[in-house]
Protein backbone atom coordinates (compact mmCIF):
# COMPACT_ATOMS: atom_id res chain seq x y z
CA UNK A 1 66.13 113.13 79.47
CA UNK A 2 68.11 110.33 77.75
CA UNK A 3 69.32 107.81 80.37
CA UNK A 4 73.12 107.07 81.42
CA UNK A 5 74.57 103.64 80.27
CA UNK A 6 76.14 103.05 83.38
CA UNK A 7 72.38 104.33 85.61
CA UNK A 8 71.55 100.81 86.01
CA UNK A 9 73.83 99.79 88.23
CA UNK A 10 72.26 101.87 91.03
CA UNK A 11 70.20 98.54 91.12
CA UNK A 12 73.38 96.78 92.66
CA UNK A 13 74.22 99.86 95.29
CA UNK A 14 74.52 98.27 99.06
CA UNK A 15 74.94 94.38 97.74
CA UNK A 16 77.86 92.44 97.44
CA UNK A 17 77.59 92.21 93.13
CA UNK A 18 81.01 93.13 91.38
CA UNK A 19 80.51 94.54 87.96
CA UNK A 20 83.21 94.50 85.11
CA UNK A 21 83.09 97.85 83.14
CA UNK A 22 83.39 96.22 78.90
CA UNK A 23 84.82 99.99 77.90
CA UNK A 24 87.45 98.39 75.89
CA UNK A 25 86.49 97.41 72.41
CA UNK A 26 88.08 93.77 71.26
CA UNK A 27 85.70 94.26 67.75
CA UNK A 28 88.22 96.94 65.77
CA UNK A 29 91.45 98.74 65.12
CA UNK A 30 90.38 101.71 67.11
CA UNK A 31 93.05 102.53 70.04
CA UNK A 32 90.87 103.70 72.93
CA UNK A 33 92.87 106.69 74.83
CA UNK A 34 93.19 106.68 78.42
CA UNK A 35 91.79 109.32 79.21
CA UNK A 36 88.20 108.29 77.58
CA UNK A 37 88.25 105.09 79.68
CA UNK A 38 88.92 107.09 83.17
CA UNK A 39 85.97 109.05 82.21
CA UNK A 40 83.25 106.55 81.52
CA UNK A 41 84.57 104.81 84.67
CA UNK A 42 84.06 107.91 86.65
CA UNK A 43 80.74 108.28 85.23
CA UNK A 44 80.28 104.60 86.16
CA UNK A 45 81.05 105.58 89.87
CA UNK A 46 78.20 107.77 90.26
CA UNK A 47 75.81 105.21 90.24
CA UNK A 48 78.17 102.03 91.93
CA UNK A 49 81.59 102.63 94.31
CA UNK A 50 84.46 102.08 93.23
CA UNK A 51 85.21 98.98 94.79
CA UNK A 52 82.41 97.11 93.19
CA UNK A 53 83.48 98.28 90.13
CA UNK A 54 86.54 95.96 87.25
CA UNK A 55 87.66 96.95 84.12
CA UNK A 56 87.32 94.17 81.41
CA UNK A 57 87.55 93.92 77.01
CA UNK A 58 84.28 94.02 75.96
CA UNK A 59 84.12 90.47 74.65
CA UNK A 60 87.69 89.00 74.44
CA UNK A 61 89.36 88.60 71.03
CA UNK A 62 87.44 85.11 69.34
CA UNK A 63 85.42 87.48 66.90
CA UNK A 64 88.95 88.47 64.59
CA UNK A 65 88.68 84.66 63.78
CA UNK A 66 85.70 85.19 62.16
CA UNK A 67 86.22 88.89 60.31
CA UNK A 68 86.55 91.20 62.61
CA UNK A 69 89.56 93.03 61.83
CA UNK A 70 92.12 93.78 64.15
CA UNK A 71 95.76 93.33 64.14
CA UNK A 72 97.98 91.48 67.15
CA UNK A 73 99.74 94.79 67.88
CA UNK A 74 96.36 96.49 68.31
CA UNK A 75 95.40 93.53 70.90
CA UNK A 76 98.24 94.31 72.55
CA UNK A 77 98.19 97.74 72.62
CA UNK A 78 93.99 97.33 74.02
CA UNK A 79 95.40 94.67 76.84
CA UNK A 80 98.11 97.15 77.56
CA UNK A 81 95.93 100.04 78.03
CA UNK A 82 93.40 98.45 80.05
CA UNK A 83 96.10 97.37 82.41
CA UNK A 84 97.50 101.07 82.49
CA UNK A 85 93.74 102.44 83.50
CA UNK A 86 92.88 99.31 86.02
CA UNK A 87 96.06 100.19 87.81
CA UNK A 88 95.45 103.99 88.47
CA UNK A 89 91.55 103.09 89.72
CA UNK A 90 92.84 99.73 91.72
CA UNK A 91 95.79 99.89 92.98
C-alpha cells in the first residue's frame, strides 16, 4: 500500500509543532486551481488538525533567477491563490 505524503505528520499529533503545507509550486508556469490545494490540505488533516496546519510556496521565488521559468503575473497569480485557499481554512 503506497504511503500518503502528508502520513508523516501523525508524528507531530498532540505537540505544539506547526507545519506549513509547500502545495504551491514557485518552480513553473503551472496555475495550481483551488480546488486541488483544498484537497491535499484536507488530506493533510487526516493525519494533523487543522490548527497545526499553514499554507506556504513551496520554496519562494529565488530559483527564476537562475532558469526557472516563470513569469511575474504567474507569481502573482500563485501568491494570490494561496491567499484565497489560506483564508477559507484560517479564517
Amino acid at each position: 500500500m503506497q504511503q500518503s505524503r502528508f502520513e508523516p505528520l501523525v508524528k507531530l499529533k498532540n505537540t505544539q509543532s506547526e507545519v506549513f503545507l509547500g502545495l504551491i509550486s514557485s518552480k513553473n508556469e503551472y496555475l495550481e486551481s483551488e480546488a486541488e490545494i483544498s484537497k491535499r490540505i484536507t488530506k493533510a488533516t487526516q493525519f494533523l488538525p487543522i490548527e497545526q496546519l499553514g499554507l506556504c510556496l513551496q520554496s519562494g521565488f529565488a530559483s527564476t533567477e537562475e532558469g526557472n521559468q516563470l513569469s511575474y503575473d504567474t507569481q502573482w497569480a500563485k501568491i494570490k491563490l494561496m491567499n484565497q485557499v489560506a483564508k477559507k481554512f484560517w479564517p
